[in-house]
PDB file of N, CA and C in Angstrom:
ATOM      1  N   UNK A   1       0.839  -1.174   0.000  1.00  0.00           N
ATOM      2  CA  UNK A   1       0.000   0.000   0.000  1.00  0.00           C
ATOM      3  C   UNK A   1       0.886   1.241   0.000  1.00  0.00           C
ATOM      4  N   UNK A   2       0.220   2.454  -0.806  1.00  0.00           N
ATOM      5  CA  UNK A   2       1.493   3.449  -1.194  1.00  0.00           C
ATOM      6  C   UNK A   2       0.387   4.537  -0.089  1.00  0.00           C
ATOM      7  N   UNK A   3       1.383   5.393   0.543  1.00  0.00           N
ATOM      8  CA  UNK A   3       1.034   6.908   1.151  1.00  0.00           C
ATOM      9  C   UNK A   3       1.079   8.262   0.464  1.00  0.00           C
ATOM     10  N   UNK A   4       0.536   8.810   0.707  1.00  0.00           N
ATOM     11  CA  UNK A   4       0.481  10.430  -0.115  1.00  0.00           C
ATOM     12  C   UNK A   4       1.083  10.924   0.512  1.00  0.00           C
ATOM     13  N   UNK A   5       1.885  12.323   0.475  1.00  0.00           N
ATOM     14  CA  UNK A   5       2.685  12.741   0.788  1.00  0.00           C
ATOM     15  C   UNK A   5       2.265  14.000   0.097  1.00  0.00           C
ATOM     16  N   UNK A   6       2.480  15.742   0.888  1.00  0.00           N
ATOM     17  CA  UNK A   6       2.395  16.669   0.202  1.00  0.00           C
ATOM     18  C   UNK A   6       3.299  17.587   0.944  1.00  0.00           C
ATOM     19  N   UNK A   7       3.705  18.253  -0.327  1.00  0.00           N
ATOM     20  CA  UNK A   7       5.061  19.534   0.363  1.00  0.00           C
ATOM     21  C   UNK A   7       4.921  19.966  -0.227  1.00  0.00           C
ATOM     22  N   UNK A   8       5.810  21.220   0.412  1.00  0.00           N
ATOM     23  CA  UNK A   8       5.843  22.479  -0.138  1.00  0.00           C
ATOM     24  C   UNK A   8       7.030  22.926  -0.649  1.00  0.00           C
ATOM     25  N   UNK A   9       7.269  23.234  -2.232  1.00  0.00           N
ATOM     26  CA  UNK A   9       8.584  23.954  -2.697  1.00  0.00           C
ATOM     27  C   UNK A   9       8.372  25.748  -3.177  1.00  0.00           C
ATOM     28  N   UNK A  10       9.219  25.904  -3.228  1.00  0.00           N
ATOM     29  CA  UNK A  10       9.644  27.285  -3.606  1.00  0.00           C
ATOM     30  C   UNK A  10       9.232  27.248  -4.931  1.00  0.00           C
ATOM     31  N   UNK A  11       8.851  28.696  -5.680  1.00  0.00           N
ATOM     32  CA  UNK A  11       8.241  28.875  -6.962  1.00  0.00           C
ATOM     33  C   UNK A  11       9.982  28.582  -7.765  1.00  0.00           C
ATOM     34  N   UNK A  12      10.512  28.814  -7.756  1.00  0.00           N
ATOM     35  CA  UNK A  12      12.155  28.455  -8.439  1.00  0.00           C
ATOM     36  C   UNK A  12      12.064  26.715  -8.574  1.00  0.00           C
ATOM     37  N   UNK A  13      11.959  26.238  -7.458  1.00  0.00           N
ATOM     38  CA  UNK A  13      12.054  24.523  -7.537  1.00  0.00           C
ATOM     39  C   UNK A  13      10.967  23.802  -8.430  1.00  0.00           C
ATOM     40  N   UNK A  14       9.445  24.442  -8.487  1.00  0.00           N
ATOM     41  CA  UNK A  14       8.859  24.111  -9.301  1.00  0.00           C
ATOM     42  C   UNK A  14       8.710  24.228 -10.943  1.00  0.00           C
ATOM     43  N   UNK A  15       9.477  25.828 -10.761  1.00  0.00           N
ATOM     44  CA  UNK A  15       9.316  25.533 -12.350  1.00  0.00           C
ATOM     45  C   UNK A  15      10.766  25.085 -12.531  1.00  0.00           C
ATOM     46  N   UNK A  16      11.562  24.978 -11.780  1.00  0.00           N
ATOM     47  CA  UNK A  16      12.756  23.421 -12.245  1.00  0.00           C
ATOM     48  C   UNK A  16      12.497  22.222 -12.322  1.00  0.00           C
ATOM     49  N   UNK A  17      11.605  21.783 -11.795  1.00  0.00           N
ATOM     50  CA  UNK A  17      10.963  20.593 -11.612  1.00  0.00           C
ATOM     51  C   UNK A  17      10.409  20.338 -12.325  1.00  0.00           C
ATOM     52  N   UNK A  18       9.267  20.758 -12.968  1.00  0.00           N
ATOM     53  CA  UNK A  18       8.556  21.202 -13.900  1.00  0.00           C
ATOM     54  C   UNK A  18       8.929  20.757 -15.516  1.00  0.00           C
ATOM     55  N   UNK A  19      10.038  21.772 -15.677  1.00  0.00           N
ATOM     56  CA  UNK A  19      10.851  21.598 -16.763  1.00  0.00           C
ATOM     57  C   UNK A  19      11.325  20.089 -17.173  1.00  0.00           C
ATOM     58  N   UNK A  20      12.300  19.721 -16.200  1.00  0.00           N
ATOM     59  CA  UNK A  20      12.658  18.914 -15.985  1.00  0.00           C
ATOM     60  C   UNK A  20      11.721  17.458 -16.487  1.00  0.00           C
ATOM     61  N   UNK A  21      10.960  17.407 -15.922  1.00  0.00           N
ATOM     62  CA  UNK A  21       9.574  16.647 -16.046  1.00  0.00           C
ATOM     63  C   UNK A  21       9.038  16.404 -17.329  1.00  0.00           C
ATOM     64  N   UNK A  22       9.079  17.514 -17.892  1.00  0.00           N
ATOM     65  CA  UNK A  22       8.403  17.734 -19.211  1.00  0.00           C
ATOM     66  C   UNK A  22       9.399  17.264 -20.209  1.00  0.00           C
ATOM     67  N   UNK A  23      11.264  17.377 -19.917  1.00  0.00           N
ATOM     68  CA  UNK A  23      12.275  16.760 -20.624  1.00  0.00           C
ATOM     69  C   UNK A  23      11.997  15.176 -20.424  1.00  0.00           C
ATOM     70  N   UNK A  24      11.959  15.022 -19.765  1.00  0.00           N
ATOM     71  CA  UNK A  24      11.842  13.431 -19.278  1.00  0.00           C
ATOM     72  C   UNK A  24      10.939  12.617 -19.324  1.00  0.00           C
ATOM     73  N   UNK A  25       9.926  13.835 -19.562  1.00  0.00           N
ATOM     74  CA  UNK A  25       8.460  12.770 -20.430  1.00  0.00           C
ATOM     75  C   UNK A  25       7.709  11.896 -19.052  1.00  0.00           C
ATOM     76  N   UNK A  26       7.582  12.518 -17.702  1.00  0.00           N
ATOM     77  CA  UNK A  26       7.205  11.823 -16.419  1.00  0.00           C
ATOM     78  C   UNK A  26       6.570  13.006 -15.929  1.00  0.00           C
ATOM     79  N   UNK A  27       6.158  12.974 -14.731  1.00  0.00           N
ATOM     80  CA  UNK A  27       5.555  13.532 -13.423  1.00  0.00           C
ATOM     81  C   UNK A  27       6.165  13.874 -13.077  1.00  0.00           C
ATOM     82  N   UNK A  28       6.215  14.925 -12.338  1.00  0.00           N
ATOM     83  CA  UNK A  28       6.923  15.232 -11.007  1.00  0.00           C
ATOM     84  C   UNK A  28       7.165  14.581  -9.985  1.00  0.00           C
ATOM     85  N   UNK A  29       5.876  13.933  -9.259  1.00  0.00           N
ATOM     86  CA  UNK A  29       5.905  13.032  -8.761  1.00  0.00           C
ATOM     87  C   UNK A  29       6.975  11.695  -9.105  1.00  0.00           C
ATOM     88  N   UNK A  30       6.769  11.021 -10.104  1.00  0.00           N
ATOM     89  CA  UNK A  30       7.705   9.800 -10.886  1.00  0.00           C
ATOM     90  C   UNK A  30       9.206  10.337 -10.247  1.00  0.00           C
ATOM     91  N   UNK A  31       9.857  11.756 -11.202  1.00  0.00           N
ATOM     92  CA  UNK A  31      10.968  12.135 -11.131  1.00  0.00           C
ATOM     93  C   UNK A  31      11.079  12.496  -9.633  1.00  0.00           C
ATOM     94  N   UNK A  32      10.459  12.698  -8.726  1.00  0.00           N
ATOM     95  CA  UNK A  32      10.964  12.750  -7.158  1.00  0.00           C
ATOM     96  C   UNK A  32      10.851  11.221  -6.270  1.00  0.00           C
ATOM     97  N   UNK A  33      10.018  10.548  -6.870  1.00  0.00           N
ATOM     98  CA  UNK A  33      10.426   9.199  -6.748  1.00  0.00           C
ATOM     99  C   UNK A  33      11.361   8.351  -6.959  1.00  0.00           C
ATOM    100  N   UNK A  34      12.154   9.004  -8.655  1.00  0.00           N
ATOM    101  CA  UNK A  34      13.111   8.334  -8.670  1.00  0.00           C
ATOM    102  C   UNK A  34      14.278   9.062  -8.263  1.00  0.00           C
ATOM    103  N   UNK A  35      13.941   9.951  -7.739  1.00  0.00           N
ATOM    104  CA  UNK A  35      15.380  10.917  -7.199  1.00  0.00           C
ATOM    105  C   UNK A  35      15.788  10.245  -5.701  1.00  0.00           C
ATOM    106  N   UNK A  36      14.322   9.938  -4.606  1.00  0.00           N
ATOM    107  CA  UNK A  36      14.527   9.511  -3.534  1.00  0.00           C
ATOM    108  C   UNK A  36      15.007   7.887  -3.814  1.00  0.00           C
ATOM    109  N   UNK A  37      14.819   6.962  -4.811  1.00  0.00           N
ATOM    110  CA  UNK A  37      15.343   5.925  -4.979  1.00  0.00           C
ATOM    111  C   UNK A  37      16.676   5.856  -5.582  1.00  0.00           C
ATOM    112  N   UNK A  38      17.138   6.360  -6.316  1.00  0.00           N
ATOM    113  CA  UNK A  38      18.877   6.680  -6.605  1.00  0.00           C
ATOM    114  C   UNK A  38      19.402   7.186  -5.331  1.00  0.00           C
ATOM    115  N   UNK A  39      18.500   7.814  -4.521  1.00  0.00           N
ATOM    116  CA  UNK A  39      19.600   8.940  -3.119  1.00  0.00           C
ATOM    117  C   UNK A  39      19.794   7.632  -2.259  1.00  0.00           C
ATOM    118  N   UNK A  40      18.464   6.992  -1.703  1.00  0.00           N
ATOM    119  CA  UNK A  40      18.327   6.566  -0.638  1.00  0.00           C
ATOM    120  C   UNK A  40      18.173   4.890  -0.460  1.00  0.00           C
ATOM    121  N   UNK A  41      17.785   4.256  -2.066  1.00  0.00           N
ATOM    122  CA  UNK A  41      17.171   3.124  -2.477  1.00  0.00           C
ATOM    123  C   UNK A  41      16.496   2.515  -2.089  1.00  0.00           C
ATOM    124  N   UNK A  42      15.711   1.510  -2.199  1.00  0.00           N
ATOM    125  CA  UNK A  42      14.554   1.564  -2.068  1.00  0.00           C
ATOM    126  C   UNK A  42      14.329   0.895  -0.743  1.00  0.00           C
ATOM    127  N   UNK A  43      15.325   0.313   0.033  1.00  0.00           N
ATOM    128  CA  UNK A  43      15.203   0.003   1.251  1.00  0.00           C
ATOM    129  C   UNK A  43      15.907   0.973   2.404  1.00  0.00           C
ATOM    130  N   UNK A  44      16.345   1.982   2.144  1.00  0.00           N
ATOM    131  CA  UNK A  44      16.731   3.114   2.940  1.00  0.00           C
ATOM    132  C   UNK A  44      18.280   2.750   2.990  1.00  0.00           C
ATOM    133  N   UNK A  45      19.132   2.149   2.277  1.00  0.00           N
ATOM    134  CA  UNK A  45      20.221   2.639   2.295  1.00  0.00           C
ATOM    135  C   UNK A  45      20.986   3.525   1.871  1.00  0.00           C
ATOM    136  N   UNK A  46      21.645   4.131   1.874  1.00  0.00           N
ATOM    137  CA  UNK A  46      22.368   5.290   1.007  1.00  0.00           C
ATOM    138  C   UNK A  46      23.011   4.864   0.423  1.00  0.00           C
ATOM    139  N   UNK A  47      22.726   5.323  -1.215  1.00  0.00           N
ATOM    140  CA  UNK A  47      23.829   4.936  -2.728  1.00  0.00           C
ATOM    141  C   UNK A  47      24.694   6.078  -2.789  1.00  0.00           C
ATOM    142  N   UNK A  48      25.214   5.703  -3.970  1.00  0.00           N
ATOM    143  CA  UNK A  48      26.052   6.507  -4.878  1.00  0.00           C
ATOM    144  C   UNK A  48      24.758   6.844  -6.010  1.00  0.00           C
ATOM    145  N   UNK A  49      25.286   8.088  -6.221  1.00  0.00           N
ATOM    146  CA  UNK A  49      24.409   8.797  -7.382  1.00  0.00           C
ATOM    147  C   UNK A  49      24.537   8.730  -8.351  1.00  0.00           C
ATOM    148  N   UNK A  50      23.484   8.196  -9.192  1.00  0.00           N
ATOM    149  CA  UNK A  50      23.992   8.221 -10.715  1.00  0.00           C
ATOM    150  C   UNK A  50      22.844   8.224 -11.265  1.00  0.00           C
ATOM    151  N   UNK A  51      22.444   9.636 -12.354  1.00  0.00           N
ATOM    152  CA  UNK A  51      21.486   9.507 -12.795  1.00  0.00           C
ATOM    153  C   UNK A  51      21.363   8.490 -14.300  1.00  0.00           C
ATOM    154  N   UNK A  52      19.864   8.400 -14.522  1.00  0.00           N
ATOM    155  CA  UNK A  52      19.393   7.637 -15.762  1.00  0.00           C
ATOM    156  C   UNK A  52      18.277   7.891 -16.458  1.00  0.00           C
ATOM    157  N   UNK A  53      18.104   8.140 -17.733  1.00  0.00           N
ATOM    158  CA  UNK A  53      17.121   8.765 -18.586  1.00  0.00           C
ATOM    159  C   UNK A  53      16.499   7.334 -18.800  1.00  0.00           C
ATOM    160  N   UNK A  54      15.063   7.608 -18.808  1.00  0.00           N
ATOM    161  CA  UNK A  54      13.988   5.915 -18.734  1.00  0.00           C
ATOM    162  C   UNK A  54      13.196   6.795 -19.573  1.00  0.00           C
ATOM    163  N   UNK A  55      12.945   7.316 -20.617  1.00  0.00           N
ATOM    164  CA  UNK A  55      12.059   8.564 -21.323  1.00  0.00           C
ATOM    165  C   UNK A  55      10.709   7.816 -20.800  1.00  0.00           C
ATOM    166  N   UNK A  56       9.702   8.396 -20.618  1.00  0.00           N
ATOM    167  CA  UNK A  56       8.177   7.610 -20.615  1.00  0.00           C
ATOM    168  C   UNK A  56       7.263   8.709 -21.590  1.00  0.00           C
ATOM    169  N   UNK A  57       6.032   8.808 -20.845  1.00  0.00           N
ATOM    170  CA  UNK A  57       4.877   9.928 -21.335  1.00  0.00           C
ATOM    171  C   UNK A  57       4.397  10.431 -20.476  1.00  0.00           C
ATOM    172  N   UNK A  58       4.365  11.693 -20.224  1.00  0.00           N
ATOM    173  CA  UNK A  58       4.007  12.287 -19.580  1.00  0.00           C
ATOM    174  C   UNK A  58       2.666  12.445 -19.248  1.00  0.00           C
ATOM    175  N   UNK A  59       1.401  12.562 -18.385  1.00  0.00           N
ATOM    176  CA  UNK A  59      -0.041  12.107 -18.859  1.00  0.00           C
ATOM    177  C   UNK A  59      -0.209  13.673 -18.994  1.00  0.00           C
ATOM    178  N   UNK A  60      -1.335  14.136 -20.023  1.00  0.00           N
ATOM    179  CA  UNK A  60      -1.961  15.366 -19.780  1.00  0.00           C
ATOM    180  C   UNK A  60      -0.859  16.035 -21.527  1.00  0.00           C
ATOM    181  N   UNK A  61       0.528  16.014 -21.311  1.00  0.00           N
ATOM    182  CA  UNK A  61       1.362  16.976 -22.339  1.00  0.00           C
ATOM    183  C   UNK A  61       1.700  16.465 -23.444  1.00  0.00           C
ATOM    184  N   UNK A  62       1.382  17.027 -24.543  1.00  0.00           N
ATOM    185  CA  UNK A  62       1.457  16.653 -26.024  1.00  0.00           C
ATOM    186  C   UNK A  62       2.710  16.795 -26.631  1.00  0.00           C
ATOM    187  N   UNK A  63       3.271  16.039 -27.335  1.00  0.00           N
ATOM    188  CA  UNK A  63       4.225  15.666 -27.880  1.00  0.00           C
ATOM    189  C   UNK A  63       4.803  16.568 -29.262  1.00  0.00           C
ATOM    190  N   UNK A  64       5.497  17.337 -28.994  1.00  0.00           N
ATOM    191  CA  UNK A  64       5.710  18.010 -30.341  1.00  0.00           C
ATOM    192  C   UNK A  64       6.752  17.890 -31.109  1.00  0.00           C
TER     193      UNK A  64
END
């Protein structure tokens, strides 16, 4: 069973986030999911960082 979770960022972090999101063809949500699973993995240990492009679709944004 998954929990909701809501926070609060700064107008700067969102439209970085944002952006970001829209490069990567995901959520915001998705991309802070997979940020806390590269940081922390998925059983709470601490990794090494290394990012990875998984392109998906974004729901809602059209493809140009």
């Amino acid at each position: 069973m998954g929990h909701r979770l809501q926070i609060t960022i700064s107008n700067q972090m969102y439209v970085f986030l944002n952006a970001l999101a829209d490069d990567m063809s995901v959520s915001i949500a998705e991309l802070c999911r997979r940020s806390f699973d590269t940081t922390w993995g998925k059983r709470g240990e601490k990794l090494r960082v290394e990012l990875t492009l998984e392109p998906g679709r974004r729901s809602g944004r059209r493809i140009p």
